[in-house]
Protein backbone atom coordinates (compact mmCIF):
# COMPACT_ATOMS: atom_id res chain seq x y z
CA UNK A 1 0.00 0.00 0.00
CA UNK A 2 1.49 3.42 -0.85
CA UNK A 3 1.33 6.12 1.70
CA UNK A 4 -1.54 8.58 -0.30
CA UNK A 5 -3.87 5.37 -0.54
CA UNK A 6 -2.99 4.95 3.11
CA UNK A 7 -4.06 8.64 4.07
CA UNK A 8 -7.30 8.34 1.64
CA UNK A 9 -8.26 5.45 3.77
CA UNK A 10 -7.71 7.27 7.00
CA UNK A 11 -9.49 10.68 5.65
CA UNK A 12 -12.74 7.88 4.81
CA UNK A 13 -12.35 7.19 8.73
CA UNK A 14 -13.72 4.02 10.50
CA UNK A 15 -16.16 1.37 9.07
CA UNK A 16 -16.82 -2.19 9.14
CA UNK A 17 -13.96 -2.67 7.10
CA UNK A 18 -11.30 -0.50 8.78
CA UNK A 19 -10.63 0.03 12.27
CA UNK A 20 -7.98 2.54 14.01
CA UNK A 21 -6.08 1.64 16.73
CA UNK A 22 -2.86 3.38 18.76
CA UNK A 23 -0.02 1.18 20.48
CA UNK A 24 -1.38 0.95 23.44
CA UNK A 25 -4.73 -0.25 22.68
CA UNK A 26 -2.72 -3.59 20.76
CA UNK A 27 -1.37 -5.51 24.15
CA UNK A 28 -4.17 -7.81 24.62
CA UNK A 29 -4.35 -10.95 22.83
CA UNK A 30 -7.65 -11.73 23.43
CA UNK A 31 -9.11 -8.37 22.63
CA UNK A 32 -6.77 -8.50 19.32
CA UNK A 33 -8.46 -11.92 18.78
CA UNK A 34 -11.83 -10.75 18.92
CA UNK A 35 -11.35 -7.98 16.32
CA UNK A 36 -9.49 -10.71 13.95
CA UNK A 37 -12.75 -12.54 14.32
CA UNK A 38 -15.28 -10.18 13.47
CA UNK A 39 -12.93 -9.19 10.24
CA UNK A 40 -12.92 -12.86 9.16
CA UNK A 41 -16.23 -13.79 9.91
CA UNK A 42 -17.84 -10.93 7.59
CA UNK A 43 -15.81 -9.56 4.19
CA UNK A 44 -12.60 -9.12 5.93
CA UNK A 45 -10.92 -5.13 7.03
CA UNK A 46 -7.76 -3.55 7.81
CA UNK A 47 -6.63 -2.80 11.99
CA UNK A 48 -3.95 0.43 10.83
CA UNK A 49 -1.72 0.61 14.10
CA UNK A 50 -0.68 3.94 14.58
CA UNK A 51 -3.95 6.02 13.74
CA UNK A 52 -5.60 7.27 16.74
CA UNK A 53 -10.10 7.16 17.14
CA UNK A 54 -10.04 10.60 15.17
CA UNK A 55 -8.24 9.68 12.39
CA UNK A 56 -4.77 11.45 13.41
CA UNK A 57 -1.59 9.66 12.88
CA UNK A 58 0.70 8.65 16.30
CA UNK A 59 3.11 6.42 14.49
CA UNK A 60 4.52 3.69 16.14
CA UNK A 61 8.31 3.29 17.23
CA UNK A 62 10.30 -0.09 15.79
CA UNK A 63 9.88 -1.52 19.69
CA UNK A 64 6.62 -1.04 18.94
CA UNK A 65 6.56 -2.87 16.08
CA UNK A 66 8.58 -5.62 16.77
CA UNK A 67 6.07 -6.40 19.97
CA UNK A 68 2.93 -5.55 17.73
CA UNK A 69 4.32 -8.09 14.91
CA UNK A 70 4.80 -10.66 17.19
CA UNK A 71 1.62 -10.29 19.15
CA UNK A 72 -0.07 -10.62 15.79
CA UNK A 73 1.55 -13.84 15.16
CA UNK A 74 1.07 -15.22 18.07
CA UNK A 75 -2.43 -14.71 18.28
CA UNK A 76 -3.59 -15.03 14.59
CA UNK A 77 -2.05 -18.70 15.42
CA UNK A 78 -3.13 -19.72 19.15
CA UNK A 79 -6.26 -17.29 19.84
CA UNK A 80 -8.36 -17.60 16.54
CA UNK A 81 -10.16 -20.84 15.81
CA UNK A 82 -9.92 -22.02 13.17
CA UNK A 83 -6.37 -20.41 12.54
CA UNK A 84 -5.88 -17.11 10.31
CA UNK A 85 -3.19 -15.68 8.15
CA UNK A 86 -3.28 -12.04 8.31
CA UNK A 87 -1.21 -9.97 6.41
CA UNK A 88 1.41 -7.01 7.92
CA UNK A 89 2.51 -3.59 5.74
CA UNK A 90 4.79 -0.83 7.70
CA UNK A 91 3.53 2.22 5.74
CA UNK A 92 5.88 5.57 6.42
CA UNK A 93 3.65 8.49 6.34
CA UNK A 94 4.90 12.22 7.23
CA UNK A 95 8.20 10.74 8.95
CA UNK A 96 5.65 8.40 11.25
CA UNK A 97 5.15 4.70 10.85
CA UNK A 98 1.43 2.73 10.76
CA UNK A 99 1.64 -0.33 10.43
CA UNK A 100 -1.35 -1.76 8.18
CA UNK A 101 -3.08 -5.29 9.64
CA UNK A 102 -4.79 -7.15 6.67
CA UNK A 103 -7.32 -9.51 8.21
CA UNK A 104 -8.98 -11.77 4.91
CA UNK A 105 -12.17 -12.74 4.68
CA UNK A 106 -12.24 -16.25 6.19
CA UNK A 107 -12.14 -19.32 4.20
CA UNK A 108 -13.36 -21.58 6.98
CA UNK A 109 -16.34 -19.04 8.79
CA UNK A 110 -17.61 -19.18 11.33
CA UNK A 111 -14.45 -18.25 13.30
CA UNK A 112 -14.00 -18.14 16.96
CA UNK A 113 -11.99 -17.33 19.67
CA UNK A 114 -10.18 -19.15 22.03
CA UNK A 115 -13.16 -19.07 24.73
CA UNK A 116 -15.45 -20.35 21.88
CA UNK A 117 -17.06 -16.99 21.39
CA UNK A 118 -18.12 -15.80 17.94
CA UNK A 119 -17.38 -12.08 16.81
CA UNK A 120 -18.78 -10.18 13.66
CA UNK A 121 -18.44 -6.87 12.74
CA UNK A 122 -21.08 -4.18 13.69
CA UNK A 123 -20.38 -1.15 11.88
CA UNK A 124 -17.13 0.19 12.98
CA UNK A 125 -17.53 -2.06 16.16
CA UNK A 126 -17.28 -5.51 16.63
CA UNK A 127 -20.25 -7.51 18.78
CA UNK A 128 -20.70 -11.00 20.29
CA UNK A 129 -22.71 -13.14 18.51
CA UNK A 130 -25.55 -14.32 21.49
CA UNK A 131 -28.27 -15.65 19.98
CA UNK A 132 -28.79 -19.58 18.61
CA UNK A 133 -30.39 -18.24 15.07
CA UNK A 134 -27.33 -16.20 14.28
CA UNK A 135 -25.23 -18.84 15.41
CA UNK A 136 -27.28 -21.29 13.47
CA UNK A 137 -26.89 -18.76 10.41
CA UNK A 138 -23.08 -18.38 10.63
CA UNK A 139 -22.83 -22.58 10.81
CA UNK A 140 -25.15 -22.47 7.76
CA UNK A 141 -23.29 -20.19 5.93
CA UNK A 142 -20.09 -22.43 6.01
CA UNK A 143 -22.07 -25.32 5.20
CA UNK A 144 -21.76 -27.34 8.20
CA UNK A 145 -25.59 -27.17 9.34
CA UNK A 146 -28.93 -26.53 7.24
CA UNK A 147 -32.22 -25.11 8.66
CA UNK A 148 -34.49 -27.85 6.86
CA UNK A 149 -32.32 -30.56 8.57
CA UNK A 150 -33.31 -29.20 11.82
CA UNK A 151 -35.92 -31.22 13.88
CA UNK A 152 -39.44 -29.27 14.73
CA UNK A 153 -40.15 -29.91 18.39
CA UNK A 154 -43.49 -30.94 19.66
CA UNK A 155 -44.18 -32.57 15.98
CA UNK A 156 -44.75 -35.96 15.11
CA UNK A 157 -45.66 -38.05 11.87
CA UNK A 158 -48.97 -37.04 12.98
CA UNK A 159 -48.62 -33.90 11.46
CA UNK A 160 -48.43 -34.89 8.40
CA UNK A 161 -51.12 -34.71 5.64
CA UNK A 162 -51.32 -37.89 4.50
CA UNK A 163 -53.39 -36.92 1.48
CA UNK A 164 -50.93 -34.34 0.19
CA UNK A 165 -47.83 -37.09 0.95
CA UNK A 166 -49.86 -40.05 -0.13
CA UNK A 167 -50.56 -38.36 -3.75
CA UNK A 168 -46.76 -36.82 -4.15
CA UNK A 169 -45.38 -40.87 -2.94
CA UNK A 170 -47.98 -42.31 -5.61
CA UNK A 171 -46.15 -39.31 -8.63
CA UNK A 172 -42.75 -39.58 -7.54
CA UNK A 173 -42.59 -43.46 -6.86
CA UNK A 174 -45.79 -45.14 -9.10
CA UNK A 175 -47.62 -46.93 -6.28
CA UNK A 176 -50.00 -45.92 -3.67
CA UNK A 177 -48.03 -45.33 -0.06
CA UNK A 178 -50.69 -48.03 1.75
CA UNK A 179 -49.50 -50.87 -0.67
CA UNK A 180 -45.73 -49.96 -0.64
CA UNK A 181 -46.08 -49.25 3.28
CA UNK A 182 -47.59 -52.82 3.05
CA UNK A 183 -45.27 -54.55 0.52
CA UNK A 184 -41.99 -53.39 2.63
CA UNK A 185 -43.13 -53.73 5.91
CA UNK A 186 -42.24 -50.73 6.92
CA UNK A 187 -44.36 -48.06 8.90
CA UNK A 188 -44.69 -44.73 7.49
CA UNK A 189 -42.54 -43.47 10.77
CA UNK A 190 -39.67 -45.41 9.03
CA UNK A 191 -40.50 -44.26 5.37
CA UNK A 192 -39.95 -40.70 6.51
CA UNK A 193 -36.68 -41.59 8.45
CA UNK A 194 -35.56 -42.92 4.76
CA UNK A 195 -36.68 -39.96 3.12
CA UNK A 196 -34.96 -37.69 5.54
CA UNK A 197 -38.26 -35.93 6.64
CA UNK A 198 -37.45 -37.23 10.42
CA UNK A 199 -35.05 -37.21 13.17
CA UNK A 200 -35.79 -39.97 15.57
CA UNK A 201 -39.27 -38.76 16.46
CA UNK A 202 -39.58 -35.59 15.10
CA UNK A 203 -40.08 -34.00 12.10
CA UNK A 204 -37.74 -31.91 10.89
CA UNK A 205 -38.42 -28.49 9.08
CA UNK A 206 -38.40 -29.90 5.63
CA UNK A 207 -41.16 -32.34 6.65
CA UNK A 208 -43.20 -30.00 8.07
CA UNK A 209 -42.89 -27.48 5.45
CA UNK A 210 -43.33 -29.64 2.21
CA UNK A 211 -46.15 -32.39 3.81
CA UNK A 212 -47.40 -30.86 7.31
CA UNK A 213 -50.77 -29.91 8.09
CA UNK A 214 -50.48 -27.15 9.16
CA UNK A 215 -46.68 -25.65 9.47
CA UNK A 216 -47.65 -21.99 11.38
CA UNK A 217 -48.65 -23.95 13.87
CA UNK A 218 -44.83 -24.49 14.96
CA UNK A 219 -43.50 -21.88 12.71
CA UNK A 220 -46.12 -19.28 13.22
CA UNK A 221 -43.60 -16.54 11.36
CA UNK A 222 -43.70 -19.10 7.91
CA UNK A 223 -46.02 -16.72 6.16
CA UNK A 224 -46.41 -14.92 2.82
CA UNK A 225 -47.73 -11.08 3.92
CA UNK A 226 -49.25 -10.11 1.01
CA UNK A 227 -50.74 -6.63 0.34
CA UNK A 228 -51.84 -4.74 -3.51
CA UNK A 229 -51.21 -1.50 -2.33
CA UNK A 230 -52.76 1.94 -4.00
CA UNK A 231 -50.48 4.10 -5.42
CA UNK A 232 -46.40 3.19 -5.25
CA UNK A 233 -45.43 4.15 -1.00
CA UNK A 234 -45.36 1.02 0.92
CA UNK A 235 -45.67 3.69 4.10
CA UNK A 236 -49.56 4.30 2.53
CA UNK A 237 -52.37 2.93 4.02
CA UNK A 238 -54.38 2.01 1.91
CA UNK A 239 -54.70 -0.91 -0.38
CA UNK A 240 -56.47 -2.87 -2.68
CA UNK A 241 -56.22 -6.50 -1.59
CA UNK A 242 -54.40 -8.38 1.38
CA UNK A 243 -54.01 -11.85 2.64
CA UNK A 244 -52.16 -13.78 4.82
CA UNK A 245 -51.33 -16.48 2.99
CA UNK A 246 -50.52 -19.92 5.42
CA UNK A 247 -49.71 -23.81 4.62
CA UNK A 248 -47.12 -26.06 3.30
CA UNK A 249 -44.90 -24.91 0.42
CA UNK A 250 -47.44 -26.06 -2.19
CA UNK A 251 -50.02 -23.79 -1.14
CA UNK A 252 -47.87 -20.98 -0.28
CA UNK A 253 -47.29 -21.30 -3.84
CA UNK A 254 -50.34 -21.29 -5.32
CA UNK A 255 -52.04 -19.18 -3.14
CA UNK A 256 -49.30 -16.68 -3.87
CA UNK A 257 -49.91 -17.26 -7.67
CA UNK A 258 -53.40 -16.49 -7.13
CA UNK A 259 -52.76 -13.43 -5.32
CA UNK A 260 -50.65 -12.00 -8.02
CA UNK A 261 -52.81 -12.88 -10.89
CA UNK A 262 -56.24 -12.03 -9.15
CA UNK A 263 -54.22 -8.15 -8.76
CA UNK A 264 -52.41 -8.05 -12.11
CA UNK A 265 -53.65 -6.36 -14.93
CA UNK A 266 -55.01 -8.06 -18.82
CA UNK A 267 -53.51 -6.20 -21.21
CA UNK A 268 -55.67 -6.28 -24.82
CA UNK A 269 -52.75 -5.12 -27.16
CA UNK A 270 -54.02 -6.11 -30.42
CA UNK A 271 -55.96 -8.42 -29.55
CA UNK A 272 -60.28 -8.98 -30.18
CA UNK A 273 -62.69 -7.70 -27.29
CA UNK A 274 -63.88 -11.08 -27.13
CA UNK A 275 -60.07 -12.49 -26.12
CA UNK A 276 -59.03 -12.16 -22.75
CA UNK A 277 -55.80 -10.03 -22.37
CA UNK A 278 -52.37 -11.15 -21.39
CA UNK A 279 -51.17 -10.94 -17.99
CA UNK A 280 -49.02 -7.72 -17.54
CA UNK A 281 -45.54 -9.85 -16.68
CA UNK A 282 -45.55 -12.85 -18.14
CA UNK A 283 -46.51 -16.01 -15.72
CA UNK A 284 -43.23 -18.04 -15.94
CA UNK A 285 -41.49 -15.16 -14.61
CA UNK A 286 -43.48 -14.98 -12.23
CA UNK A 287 -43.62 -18.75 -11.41
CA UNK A 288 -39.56 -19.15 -11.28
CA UNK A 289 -39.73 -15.78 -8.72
CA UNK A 290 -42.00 -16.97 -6.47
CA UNK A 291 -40.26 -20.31 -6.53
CA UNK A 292 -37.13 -18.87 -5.53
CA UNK A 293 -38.91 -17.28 -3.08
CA UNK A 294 -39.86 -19.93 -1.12
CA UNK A 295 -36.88 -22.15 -1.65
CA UNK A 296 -34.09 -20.11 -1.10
CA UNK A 297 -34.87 -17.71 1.76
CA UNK A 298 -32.91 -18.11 4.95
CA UNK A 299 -35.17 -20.44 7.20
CA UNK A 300 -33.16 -19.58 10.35
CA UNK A 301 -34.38 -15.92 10.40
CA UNK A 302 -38.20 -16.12 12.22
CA UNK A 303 -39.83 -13.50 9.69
CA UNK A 304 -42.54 -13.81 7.00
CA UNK A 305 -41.41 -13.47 3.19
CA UNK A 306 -43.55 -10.32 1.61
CA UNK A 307 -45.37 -9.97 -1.80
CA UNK A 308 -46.01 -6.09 -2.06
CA UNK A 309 -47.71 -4.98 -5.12
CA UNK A 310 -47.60 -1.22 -6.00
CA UNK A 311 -48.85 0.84 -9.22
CA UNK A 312 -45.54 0.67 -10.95
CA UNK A 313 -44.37 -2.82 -9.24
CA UNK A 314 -44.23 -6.21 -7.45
CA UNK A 315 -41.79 -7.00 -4.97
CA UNK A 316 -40.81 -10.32 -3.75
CA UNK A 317 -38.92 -10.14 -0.10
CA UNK A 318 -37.46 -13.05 1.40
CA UNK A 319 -35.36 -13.21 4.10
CA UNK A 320 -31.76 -13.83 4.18
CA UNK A 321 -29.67 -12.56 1.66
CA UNK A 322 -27.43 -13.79 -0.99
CA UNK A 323 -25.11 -16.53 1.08
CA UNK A 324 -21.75 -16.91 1.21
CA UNK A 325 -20.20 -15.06 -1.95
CA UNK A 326 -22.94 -15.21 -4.05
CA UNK A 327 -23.39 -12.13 -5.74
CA UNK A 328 -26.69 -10.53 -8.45
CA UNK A 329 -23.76 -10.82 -11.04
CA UNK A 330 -23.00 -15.07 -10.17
CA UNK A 331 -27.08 -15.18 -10.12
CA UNK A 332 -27.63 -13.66 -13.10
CA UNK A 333 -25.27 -16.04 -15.15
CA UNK A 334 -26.63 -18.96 -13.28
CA UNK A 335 -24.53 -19.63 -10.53
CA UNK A 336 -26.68 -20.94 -7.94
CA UNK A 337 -25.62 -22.13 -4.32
CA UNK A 338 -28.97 -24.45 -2.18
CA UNK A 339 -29.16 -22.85 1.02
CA UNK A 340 -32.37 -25.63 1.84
CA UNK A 341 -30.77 -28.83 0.12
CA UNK A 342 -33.35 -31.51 1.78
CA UNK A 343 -36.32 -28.63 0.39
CA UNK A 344 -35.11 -28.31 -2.37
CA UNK A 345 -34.62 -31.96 -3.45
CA UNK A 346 -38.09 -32.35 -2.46
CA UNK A 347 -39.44 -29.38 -4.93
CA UNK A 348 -37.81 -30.71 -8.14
CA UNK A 349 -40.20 -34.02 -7.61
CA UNK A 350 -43.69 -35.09 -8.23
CA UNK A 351 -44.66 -31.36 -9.12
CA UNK A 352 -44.34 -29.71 -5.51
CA UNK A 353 -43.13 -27.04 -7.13
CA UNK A 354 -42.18 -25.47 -10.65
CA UNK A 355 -38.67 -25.73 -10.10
CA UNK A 356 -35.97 -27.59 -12.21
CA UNK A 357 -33.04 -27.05 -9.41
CA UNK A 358 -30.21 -26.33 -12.01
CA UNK A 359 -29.56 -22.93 -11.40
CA UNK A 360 -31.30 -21.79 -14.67
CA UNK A 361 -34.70 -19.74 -12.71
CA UNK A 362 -33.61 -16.42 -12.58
CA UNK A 363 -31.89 -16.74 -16.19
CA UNK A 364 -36.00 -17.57 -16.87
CA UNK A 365 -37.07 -15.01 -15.67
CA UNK A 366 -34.66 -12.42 -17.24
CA UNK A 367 -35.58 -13.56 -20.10
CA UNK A 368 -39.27 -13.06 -19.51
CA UNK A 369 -38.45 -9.99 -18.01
CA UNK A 370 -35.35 -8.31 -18.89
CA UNK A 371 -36.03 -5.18 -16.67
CA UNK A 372 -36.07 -7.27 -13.77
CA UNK A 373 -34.19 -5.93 -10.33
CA UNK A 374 -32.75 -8.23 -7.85
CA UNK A 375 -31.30 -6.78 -4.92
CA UNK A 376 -29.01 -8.60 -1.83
CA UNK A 377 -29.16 -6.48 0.94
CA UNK A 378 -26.90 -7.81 3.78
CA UNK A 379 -27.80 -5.00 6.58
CA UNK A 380 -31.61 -6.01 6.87
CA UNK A 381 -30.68 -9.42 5.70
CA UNK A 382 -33.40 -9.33 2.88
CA UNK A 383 -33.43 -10.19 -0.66
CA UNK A 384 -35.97 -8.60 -3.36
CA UNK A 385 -37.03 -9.00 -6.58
CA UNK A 386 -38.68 -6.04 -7.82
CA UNK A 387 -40.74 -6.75 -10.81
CA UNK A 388 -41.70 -3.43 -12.70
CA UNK A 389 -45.22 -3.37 -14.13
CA UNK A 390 -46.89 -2.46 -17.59
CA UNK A 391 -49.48 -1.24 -18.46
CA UNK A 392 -51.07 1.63 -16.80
């Protein structure tokens, strides 16, 4: 780093991404561990040594730095779990020396330190992760957990809808579940356990999602708010049309689908008055969206997804945001990463849902609608797809 891209980076002051210290605030190992944490559990930063709260430069001495480098080492090594590499740059600037701490975004999240305690960044601060969801989230996001694999408690194989399972078995498999049930021996306690729907004697959230009875019974935020608002503020109130919209994934579906369509607009174009119009935006798009939707959001976060329909637009909200390094750019050239692998396994089969699980959805409905906005927002933990409309 050269010394005026070192001072432009001071002048921008501290963010989640860069962090001032002076000498005498790097002597702790643990607190230096913590900050490492929180830097390699989010997109990575920079600790410059030598740059006091307000941005002014103290410089540090070469005792200082020999100490500082070591203390680095030394805790990068034996106080971070797993272990980190970060990177050290003595930077002269105005005859005083900072010394610039690269801390990469981890490889292996979620990091810890040595008491076992997760850190992420909070703005310019750092904060303890308390909570089991964000925990949960943070195992999820290196892969080592999913929220559909994660039993329900207080369920049973009694909550499922044995219609609804019975007719996707009889699709996916060509026999009726009685005579198979009957043929193998099995009970349909066991099936389940086969299909990866239970955990001992519980369903987990994939069971109850894609076959319960009623899911907001034990996952009473699992809903689709859905309001046609008048006029484009989503502060107004007042509105055309609202539901809340409750069940398995199936019906969340379609009764999402019949939301959308009951509020769209028919456009004639040049067609007869005796032919019905087309729908404003064009139904696969719509189909692959609200697809995504439901498949993709982040299951650990207790919220409901939103369908908000204004004047000029539809969004779709659901929680979570793009994981890992995902990005609008990887989506949009069909790079896809399953956040819900045991859900979405399920939704590629006997016509749960429309979806083909091979990353090709949003590439649909680009095509479909080429204006189309898709936006990752990582502060609220949201992603939307904001589908402009035609026609008015």
């Amino acid at each position: 780093m050269e010394a005026i891209e070192l001072i432009e980076l001071i002048g921008r002051g501290e963010d989640s991404r860069t962090q001032f210290k002076q000498s005498q605030d790097v002597t702790n190992a643990k607190s230096l561990a913590g900050e490492m944490v929180a830097f390699a559990n989010r997109k990575g930063g920079r600790i410059l040594i030598g740059v006091d709260d307000v941005g002014s430069v103290i410089g540090l001495t070469p005792s200082d730095i020999r100490r500082i480098n070591q203390l680095i080492s030394n805790t990068a090594t034996d106080c971070v779990r797993p272990f980190i590499n970060p990177e050290t740059e003595n930077i002269p600037v105005g005859g005083l020396l900072v010394m610039v701490v690269t801390v990469p975004e981890g490889i292996s999240k979620p990091y810890a330190d040595n008491d076992g305690v997760f850190w992420i960044k909070s703005g310019a601060d750092k904060r303890r992760v308390t909570s089991r969801e964000e925990v949960q989230r943070m195992l999820q996001s290196a892969d080592l957990v999913h929220a559909d694999e994660i039993p329900v408690e207080r369920t049973t194989t009694g909550d499922i809808n044995l219609e609804h399972f019975g007719a996707f078995f009889e699709k996916q498999y060509g026999e009726p579940l009685d005579n198979m049930l009957d043929k193998a021996g099995i009970s349909l306690h066991q099936l389940l356990n086969n299909l990866g729907l239970v955990r001992e004697a519980t369903l987990n959230l994939a069971g109850v999602m894609l076959f319960g009875r009623n899911p907001q019974r034990h996952r009473p935020a699992l809903v689709i708010k859905a309001v046609s608002f008048v006029g484009n503020d989503p502060a107004s109130d007042k509105y055309r049309d609202s539901q809340d919209i409750e069940g398995c994934l199936r019906d969340l579906y379609m009764e999402t689908m019949s939301f959308l369509n009951r509020n769209l607009r028919r456009l004639q174009g040049d067609k007869g008055i005796n032919t019905e119009g087309d729908l404003e935006i064009p139904q696969t798009a719509m189909e692959e969206l609200v697809a995504n939707m439901l498949l993709h959001r982040d299951y650990f976060i207790s919220a409901p997804w939103r369908v908000f329909m204004f004047d000029n637009r539809i969004e779709l909200i659901s929680p979570g945001a793009l994981p890992n390094n995902l990005t609008i750019e990887n989506i949009r050239n069909g790079v896809s990463v399953i956040r819900n692998p045991l859900i979405t396994s399920f939704a590629t089969k006997g016509n749960e849902l429309p979806y083909r699980g091979i990353g090709t959805g949003i590439r649909r409905a680009l095509a479909a609608v080429p204006d189309l906005e898709l936006e990752s927002d990582h502060e609220r933990n949201l992603f939307t797809a904001r589908i402009p409309r035609k026609g008015q």
